[in-house]
Protein backbone atom coordinates (compact mmCIF):
# COMPACT_ATOMS: atom_id res chain seq x y z
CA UNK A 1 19.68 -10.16 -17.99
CA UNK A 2 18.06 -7.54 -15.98
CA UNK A 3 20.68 -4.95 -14.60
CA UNK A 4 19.99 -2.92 -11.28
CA UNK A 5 19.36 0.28 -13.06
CA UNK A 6 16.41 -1.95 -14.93
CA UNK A 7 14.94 -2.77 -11.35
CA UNK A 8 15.40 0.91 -10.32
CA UNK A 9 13.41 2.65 -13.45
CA UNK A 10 10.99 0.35 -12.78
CA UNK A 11 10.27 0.37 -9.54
CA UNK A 12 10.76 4.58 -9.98
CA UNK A 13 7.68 4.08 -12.96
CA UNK A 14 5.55 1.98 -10.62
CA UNK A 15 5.63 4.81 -7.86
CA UNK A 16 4.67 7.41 -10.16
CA UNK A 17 1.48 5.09 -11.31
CA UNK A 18 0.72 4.88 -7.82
CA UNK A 19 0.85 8.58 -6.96
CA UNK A 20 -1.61 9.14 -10.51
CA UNK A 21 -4.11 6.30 -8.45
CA UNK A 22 -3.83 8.10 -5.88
CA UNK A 23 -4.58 11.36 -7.15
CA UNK A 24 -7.91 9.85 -9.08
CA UNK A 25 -8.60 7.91 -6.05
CA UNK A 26 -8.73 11.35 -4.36
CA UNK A 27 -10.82 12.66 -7.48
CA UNK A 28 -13.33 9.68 -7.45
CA UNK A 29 -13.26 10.27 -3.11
CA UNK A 30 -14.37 13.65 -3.65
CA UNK A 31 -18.51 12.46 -3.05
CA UNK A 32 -17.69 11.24 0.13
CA UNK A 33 -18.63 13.71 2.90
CA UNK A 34 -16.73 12.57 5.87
CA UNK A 35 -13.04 13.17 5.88
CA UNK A 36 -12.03 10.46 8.15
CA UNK A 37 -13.83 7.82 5.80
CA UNK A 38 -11.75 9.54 2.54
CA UNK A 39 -8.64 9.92 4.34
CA UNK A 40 -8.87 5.69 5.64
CA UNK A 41 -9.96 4.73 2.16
CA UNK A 42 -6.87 6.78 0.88
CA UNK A 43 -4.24 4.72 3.17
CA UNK A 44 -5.44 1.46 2.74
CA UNK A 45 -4.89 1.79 -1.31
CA UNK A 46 -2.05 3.47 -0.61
CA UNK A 47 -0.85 0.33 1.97
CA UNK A 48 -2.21 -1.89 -0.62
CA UNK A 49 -0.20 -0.70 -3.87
CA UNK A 50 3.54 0.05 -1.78
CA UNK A 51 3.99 -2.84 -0.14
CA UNK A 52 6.69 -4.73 -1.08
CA UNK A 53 7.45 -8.59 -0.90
CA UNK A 54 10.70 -10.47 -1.86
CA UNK A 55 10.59 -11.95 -5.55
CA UNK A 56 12.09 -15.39 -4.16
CA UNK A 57 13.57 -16.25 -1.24
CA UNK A 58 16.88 -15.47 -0.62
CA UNK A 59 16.58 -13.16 -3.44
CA UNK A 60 17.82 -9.14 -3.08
CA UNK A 61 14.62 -8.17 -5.68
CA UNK A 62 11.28 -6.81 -4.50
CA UNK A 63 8.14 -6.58 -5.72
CA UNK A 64 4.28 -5.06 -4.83
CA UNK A 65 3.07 -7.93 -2.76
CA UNK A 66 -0.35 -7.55 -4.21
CA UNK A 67 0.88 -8.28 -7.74
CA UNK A 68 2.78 -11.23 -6.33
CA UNK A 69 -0.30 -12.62 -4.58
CA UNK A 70 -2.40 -12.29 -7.45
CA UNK A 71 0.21 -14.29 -9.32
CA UNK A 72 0.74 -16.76 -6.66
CA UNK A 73 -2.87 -17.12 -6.55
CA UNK A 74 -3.70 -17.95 -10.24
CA UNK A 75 -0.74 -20.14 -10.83
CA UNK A 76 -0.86 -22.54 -7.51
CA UNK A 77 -4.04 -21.14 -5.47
CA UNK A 78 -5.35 -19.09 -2.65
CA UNK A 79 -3.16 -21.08 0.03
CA UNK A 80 0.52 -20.03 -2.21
CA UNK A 81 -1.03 -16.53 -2.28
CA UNK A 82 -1.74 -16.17 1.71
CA UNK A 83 2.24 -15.23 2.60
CA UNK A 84 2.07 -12.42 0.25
CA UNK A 85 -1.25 -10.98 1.74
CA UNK A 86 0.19 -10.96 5.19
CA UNK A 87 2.67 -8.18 5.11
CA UNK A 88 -0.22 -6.08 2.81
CA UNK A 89 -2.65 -6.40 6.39
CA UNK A 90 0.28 -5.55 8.40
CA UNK A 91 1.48 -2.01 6.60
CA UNK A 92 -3.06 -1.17 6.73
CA UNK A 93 -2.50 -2.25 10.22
CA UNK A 94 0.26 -0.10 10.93
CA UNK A 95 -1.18 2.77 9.05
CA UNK A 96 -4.32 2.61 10.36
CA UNK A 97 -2.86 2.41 13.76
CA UNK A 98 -0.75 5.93 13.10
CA UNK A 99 -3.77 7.80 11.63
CA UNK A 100 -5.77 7.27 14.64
CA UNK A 101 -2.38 8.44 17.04
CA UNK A 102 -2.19 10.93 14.46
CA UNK A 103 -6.02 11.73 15.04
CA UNK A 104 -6.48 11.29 18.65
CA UNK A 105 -3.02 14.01 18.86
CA UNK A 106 -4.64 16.86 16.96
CA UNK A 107 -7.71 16.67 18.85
CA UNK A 108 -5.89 16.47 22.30
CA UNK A 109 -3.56 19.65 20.67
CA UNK A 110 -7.20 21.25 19.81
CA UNK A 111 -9.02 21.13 22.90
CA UNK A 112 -5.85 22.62 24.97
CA UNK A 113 -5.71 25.56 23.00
């Protein structure tokens, strides 16, 4: 039986994976002139590889919802795997939305200075 400390190390081990992609993502980025285009690229991994889904419903476990679409898809097909790729488009969504406020900010706090 899995114990919460279990789901904790692993979920602490599965962070630390994605901050190593995300530092080789940033290494393999490095050919890519424009900053903007690195910088989207970066989130939208990084949207892709934290979001989290419920195991089961009604379960209190979590997991990356691409993993769980990926198994959702192989074992019962594309249609079981669409609810688990729905909250992945959401968080790029959502982050995409921010880095553009985020964008459109600094060049409105550039030009009045």
């Amino acid at each position: 039986m899995e114990t919460a400390s279990d789901y904790y190390i692993s979920w602490s081990v599965y962070l630390v994976a994605v901050l190593v992609a995300q530092l080789l993502l940033w290494r393999v980025l490095r050919i890519i002139k424009t900053q903007d285009i690195k910088f989207l690229v970066s989130i939208l991994f990084f949207a892709l590889l934290i979001t989290p889904v419920p195991l089961e419903t009604g379960q209190s476990y979590w997991v990356p919802a691409f993993m769980a679409a990926i198994m959702e898809g192989l074992n019962h097909g594309f249609e079981a795997a669409q609810p688990r790729l729905w909250p992945i488009f959401m968080t790029m969504l959502i982050f995409v939305c921010l880095s553009v406020a985020w964008r459109l900010y600094r060049l409105r706090r550039q030009s009045s200075q």
